[in-house]
Protein backbone atom coordinates (compact mmCIF):
# COMPACT_ATOMS: atom_id res chain seq x y z
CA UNK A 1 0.00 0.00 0.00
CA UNK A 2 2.95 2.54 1.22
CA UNK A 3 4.75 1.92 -2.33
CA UNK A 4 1.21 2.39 -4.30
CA UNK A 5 0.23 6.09 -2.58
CA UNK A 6 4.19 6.88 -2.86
CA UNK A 7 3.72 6.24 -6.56
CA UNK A 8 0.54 8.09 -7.32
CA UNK A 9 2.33 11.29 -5.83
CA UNK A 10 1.27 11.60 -2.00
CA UNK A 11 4.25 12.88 0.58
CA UNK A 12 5.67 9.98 2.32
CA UNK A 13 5.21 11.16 5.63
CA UNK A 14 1.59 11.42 5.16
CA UNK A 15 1.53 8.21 3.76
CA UNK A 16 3.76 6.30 5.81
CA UNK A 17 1.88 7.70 8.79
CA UNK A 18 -1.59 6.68 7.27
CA UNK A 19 -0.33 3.06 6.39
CA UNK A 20 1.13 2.71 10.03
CA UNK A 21 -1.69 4.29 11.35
CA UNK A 22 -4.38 1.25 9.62
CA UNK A 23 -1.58 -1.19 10.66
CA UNK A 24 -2.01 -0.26 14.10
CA UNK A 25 -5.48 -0.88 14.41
CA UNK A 26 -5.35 -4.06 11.91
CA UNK A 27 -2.34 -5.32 14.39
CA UNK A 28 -4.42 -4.58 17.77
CA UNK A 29 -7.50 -6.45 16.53
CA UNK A 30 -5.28 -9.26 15.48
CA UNK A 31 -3.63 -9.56 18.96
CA UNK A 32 -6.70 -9.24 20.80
CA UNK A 33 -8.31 -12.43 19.18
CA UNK A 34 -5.31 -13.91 19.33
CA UNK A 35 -5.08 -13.51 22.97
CA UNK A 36 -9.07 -14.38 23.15
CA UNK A 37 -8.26 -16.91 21.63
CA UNK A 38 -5.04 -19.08 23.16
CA UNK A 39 -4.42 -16.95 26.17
CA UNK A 40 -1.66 -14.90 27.11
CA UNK A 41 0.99 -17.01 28.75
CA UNK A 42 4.27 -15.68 26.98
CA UNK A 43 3.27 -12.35 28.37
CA UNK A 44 6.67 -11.34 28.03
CA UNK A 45 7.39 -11.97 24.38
CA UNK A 46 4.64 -9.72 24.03
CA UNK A 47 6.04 -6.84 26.18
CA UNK A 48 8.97 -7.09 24.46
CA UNK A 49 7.81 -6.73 20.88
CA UNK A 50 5.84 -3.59 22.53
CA UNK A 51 8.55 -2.29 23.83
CA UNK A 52 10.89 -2.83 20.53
CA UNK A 53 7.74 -0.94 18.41
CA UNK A 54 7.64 1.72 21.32
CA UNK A 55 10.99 2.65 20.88
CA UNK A 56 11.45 2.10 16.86
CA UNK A 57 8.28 4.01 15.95
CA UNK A 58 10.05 7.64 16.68
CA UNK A 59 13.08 6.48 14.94
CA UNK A 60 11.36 5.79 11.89
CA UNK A 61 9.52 8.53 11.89
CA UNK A 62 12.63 10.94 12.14
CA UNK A 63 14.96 9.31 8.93
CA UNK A 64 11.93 8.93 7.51
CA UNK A 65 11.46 13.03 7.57
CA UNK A 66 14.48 13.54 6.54
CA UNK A 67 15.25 11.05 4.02
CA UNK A 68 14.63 11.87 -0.31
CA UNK A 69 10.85 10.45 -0.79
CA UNK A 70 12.47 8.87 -4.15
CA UNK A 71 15.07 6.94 -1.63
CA UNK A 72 12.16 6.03 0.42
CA UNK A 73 10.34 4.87 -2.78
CA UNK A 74 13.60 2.84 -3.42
CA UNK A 75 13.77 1.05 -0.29
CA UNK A 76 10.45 0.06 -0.25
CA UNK A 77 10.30 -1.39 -3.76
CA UNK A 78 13.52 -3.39 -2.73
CA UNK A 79 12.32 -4.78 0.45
CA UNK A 80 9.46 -5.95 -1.48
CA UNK A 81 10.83 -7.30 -4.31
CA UNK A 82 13.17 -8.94 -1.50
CA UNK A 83 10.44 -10.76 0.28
CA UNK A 84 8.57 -11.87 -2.94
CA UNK A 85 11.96 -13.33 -4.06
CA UNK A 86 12.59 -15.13 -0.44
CA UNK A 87 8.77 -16.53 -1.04
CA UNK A 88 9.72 -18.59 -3.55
């Protein structure tokens, strides 16, 4: 989605904010079936991947304000193209 509103000419703060923003909210309804549904007895995995998102989220923010939006365009078209590769 980031690469797609990137392309069609949108700043990539706004965007990357909106995408993250959705991904939130997709990623919060996914971990509260999940822990409807099997519990929450590695609590602490869990804390920790909160934590690490906590503390990455401002950091990506920042290079992301003050990196080229054509280098961001880059990067995300090669992480993709990375993980479609490793699919297969």
């Amino acid at each position: 989605m980031t690469s797609t509103l990137i392309g069609s000419g949108r700043q990539p703060r706004y965007t990357i904010g909106s995408v993250n923003t959705a991904e939130f909210f997709i990623a919060a309804a996914g971990a509260g079936m999940f822990t409807l549904m099997i519990g929450i007895d590695n609590w602490n995995v869990v804390v920790g991947i909160l934590i690490g998102g906590v503390l990455a989220s401002p950091f990506a923010a920042y290079v992301c304000g003050k990196v080229n939006s054509k280098t961001v365009g880059i990067v995300i078209i090669t992480l993709s193209l990375r993980n479609i590769i490793s699919a297969f």
